[in-house]
C-alpha atoms as a PDB file:
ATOM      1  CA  UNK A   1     -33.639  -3.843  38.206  1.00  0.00           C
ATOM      2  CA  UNK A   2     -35.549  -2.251  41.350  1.00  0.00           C
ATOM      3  CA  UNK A   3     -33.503   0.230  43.453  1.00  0.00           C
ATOM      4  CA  UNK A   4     -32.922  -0.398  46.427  1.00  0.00           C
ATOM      5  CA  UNK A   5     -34.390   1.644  49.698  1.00  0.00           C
ATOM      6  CA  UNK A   6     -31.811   2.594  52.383  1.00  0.00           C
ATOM      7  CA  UNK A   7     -33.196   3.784  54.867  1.00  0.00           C
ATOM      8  CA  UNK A   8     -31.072   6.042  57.928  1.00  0.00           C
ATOM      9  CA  UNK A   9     -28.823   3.868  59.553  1.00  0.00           C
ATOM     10  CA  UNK A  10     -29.323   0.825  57.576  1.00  0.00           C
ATOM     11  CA  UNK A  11     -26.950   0.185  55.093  1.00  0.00           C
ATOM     12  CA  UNK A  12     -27.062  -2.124  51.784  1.00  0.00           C
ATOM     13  CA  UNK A  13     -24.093  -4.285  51.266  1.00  0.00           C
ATOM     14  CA  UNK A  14     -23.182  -2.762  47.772  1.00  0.00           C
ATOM     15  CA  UNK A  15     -23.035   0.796  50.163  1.00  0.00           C
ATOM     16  CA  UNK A  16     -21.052  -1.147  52.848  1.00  0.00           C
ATOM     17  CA  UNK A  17     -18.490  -2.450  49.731  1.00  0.00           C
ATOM     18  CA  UNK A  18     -18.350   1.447  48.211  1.00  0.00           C
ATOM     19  CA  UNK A  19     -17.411   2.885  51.261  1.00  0.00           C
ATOM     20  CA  UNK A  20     -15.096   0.539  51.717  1.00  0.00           C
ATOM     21  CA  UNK A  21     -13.555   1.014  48.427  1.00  0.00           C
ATOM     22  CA  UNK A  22     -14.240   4.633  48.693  1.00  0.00           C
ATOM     23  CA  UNK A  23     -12.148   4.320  52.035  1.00  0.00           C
ATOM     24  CA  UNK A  24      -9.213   2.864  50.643  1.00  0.00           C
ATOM     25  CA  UNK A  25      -9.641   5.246  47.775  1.00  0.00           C
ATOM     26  CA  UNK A  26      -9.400   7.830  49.832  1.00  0.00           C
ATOM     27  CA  UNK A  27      -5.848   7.030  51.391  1.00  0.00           C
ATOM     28  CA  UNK A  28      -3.057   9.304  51.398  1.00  0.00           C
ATOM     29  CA  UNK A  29      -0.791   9.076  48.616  1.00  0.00           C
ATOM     30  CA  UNK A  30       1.726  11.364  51.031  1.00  0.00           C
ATOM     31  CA  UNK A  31       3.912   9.776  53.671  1.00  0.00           C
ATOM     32  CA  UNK A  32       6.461  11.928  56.056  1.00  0.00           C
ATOM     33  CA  UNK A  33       9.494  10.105  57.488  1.00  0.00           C
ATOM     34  CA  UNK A  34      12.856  10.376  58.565  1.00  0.00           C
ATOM     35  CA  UNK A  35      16.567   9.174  57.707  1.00  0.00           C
ATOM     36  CA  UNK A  36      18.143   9.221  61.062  1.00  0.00           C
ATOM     37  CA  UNK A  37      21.888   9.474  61.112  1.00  0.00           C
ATOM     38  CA  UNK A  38      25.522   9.024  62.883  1.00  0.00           C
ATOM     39  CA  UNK A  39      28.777   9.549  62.675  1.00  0.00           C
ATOM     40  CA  UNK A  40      30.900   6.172  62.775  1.00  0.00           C
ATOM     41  CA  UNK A  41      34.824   5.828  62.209  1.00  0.00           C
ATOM     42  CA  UNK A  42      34.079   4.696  58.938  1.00  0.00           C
ATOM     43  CA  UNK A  43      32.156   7.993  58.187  1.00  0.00           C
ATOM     44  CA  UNK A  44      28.370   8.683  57.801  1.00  0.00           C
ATOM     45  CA  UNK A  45      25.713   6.037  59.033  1.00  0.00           C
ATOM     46  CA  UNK A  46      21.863   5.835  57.962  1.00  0.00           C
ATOM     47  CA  UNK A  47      19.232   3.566  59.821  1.00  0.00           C
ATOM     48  CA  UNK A  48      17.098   1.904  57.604  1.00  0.00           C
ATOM     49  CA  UNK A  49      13.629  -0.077  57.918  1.00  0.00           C
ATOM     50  CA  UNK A  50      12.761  -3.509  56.719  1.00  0.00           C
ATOM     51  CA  UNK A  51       9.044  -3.689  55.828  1.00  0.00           C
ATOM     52  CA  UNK A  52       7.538  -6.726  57.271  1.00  0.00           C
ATOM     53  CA  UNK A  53       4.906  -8.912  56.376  1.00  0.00           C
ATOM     54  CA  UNK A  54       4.838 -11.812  53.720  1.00  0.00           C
ATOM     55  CA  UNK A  55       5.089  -9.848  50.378  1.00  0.00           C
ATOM     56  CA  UNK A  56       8.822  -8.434  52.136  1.00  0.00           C
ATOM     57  CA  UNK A  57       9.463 -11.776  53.724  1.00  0.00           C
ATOM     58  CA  UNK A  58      12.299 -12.774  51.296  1.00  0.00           C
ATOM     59  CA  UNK A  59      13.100  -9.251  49.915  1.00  0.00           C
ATOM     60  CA  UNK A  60      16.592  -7.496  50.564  1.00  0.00           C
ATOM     61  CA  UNK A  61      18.092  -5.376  48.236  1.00  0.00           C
ATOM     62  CA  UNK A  62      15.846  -2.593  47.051  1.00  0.00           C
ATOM     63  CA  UNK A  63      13.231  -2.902  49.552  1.00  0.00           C
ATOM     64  CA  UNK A  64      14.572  -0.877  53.041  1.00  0.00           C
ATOM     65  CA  UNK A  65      13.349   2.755  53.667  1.00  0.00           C
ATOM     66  CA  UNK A  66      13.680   5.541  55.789  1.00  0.00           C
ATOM     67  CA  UNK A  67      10.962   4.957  58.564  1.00  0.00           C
ATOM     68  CA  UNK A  68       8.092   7.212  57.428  1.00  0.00           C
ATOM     69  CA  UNK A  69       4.091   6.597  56.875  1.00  0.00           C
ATOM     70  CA  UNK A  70       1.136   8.178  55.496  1.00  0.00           C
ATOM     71  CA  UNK A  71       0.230  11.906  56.881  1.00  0.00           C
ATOM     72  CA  UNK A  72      -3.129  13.290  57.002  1.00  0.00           C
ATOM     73  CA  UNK A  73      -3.617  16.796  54.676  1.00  0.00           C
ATOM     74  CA  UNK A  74      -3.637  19.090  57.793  1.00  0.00           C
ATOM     75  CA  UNK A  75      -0.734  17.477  59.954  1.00  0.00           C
ATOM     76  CA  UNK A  76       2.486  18.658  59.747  1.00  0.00           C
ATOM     77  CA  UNK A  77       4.672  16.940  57.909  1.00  0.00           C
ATOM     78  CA  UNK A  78       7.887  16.929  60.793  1.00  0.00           C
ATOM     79  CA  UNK A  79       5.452  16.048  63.198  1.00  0.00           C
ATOM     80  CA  UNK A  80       4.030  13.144  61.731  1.00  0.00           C
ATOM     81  CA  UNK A  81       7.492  11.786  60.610  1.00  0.00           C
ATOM     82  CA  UNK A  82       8.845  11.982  64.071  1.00  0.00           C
ATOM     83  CA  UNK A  83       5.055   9.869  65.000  1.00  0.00           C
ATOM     84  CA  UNK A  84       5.948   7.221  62.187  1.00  0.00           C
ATOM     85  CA  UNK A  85       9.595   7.047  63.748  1.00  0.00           C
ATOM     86  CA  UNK A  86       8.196   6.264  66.894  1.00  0.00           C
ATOM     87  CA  UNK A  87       5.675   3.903  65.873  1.00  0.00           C
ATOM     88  CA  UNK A  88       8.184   1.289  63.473  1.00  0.00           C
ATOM     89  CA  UNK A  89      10.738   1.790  65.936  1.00  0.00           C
ATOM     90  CA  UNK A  90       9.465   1.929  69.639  1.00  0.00           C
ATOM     91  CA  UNK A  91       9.682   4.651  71.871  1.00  0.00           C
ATOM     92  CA  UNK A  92      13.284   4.309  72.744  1.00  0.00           C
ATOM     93  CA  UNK A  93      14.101   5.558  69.401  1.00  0.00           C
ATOM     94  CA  UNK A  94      15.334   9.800  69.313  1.00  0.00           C
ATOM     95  CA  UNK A  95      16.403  11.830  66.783  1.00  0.00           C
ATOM     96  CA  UNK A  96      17.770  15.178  67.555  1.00  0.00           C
ATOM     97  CA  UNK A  97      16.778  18.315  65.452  1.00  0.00           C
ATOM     98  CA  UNK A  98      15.642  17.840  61.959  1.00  0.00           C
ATOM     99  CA  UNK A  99      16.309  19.024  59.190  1.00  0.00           C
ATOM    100  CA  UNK A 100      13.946  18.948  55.671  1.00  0.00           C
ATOM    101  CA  UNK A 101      15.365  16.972  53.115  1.00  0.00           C
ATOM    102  CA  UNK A 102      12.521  17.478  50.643  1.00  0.00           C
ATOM    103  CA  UNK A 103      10.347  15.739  48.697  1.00  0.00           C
ATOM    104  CA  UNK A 104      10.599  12.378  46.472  1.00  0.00           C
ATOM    105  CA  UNK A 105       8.366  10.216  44.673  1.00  0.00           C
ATOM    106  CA  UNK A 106       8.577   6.570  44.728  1.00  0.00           C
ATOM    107  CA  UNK A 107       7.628   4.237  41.679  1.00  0.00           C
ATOM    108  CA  UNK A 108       4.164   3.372  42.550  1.00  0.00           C
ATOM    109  CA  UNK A 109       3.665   7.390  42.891  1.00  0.00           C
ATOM    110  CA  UNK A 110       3.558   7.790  46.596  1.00  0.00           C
ATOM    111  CA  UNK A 111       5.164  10.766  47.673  1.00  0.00           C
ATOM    112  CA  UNK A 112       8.052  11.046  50.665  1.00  0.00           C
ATOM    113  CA  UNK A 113       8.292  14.470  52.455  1.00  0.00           C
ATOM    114  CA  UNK A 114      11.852  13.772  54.248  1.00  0.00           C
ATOM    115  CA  UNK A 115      13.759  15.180  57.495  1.00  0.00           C
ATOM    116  CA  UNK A 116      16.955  14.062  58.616  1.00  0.00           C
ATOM    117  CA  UNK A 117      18.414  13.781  62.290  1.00  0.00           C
ATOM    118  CA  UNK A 118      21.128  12.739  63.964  1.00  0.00           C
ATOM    119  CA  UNK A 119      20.902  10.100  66.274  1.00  0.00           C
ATOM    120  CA  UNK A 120      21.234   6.714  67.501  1.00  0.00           C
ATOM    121  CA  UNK A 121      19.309   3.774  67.660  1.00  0.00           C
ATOM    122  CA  UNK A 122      19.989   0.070  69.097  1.00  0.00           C
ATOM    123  CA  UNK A 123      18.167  -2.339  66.168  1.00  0.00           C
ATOM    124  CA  UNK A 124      17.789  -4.727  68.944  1.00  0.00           C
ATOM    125  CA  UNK A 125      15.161  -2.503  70.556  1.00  0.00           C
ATOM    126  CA  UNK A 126      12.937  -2.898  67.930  1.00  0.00           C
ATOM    127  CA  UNK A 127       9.933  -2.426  68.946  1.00  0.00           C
ATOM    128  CA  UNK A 128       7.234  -1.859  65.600  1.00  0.00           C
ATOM    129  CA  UNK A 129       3.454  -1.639  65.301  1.00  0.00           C
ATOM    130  CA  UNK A 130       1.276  -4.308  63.656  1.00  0.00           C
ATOM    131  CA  UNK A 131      -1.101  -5.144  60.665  1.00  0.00           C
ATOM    132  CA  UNK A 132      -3.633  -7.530  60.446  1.00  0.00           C
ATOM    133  CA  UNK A 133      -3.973  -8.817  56.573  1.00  0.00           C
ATOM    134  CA  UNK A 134      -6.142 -11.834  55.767  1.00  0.00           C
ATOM    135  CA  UNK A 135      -2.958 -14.284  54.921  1.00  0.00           C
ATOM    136  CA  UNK A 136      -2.783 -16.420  52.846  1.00  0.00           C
ATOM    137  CA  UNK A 137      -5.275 -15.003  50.638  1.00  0.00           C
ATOM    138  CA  UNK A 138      -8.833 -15.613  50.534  1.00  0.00           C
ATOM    139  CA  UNK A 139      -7.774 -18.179  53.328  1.00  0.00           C
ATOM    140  CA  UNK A 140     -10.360 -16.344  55.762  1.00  0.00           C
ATOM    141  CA  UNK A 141      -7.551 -16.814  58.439  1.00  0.00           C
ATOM    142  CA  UNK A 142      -6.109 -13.004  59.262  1.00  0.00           C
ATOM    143  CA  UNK A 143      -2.737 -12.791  60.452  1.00  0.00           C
ATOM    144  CA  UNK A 144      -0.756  -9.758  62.450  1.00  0.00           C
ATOM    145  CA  UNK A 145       2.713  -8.960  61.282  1.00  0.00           C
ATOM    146  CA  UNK A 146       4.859  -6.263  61.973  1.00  0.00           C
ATOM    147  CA  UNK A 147       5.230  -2.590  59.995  1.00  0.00           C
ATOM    148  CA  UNK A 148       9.013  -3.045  60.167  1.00  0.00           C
ATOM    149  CA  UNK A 149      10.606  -6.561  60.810  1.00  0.00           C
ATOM    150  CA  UNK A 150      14.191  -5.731  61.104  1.00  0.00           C
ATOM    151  CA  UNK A 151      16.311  -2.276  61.361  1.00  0.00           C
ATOM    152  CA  UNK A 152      20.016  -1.790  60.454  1.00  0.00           C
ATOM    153  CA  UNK A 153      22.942   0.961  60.283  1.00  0.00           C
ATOM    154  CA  UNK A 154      24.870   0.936  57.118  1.00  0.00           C
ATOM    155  CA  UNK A 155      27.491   3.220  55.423  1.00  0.00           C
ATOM    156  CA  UNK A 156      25.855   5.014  52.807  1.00  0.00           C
ATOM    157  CA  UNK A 157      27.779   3.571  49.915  1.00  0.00           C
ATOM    158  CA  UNK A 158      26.052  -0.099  51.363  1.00  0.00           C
ATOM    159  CA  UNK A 159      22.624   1.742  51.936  1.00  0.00           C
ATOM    160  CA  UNK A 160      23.127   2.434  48.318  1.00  0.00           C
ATOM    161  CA  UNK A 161      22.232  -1.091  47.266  1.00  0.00           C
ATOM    162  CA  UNK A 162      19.582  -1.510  50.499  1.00  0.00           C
ATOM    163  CA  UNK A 163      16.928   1.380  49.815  1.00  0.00           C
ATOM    164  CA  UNK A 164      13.898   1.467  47.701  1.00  0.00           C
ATOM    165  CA  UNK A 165      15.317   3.116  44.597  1.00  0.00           C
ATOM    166  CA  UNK A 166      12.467   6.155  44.770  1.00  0.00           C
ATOM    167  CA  UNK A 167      14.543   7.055  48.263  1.00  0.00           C
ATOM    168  CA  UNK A 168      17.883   6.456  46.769  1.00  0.00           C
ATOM    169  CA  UNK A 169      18.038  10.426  46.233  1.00  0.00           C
ATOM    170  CA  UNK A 170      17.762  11.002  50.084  1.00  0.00           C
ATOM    171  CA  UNK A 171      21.232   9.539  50.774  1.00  0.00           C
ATOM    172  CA  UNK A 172      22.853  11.881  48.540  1.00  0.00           C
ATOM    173  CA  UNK A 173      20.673  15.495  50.084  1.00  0.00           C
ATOM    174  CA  UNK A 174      21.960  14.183  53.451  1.00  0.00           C
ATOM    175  CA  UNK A 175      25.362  13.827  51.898  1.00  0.00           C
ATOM    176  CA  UNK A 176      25.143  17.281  50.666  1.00  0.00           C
ATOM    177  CA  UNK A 177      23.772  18.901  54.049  1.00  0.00           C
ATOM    178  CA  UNK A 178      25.984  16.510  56.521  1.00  0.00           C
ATOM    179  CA  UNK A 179      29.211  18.317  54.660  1.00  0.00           C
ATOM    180  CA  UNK A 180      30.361  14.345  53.750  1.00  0.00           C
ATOM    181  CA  UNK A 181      31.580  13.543  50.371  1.00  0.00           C
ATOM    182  CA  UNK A 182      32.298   9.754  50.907  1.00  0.00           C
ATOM    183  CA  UNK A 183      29.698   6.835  49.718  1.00  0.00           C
ATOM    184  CA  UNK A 184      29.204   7.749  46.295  1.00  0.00           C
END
């Protein structure tokens, strides 16, 4: 089989498709985020993230998570969690100061670098960026959904059976920083 010439600024479509692949290769396997807190009279309260789009659409238990997203190798990591908390929340949502909750790994290997903060959020504001995904697939229709489709306070010992199980570990380093023993 001949090669083929490519010549500057013209590009074959088998080196479109490999940069594309190469692009989504190329993704960050790191995402930064933050699980923002308060102090209700039934004790400790963690805001949580519904992922939306169809694969979520009829998911519950298992599949909230902090608000966080992917981070670029030279960003910092607090920075770019307070960006992502922005972004699936709207700008009306604030967290105080934060403090580093560390590092997990969730199952399909992507990586969580974690801050908490306390503050308060109205889930009504909701106010998340969107995606555009070709839906249903190879339809050729593309559809726009949101990054997060719903946002909720709940006790920790309920946020227990809401989170991705890779983040489960968060609730109990906020436990152990926030000086609260209940929720276990």
């Amino acid at each position: 089989m001949p090669k083929a010439r490519v010549y500057i600024g013209q590009k074959t479509a088998q080196a479109a498709a490999t940069q594309s692949v190469n692009r989504n290769a190329a993704r960050s396997n790191v995402s930064a985020g933050i699980l923002a807190y308060r102090r209700a009279k039934r004790g400790l309260e963690v805001l949580l993230v519904h992922p939306g789009g169809p694969f979520w659409r009829n998911k519950d238990e298992g599949a909230w998570s902090i608000p966080k997203g992917e981070i670029d190798a030279i960003e910092d990591p607090e920075q770019a969690a307070r960006r992502e908390f922005a972004e699936e929340l709207g700008a009306t949502a604030a967290v105080g100061a934060l403090d580093a909750l560390g590092e997990v790994r969730q199952r399909g290997g992507k990586r969580v670098i974690a801050f908490c903060g306390e503050g308060d959020f109205d889930p009504i504001a909701l106010s998340s960026n969107t995606f555009d995904i070709e839906w249903p697939p190879r339809s050729g229709r593309r559809q726009t959904f949101p990054e997060v489709d719903r946002a909720e306070w709940f006790d920790i010992e309920f946020a227990r059976t809401k989170i991705l199980s890779g983040q489960m570990e968060l609730l109990d380093r906020l436990l152990a920083i926030a000086g609260e023993s209940a929720g276990k």
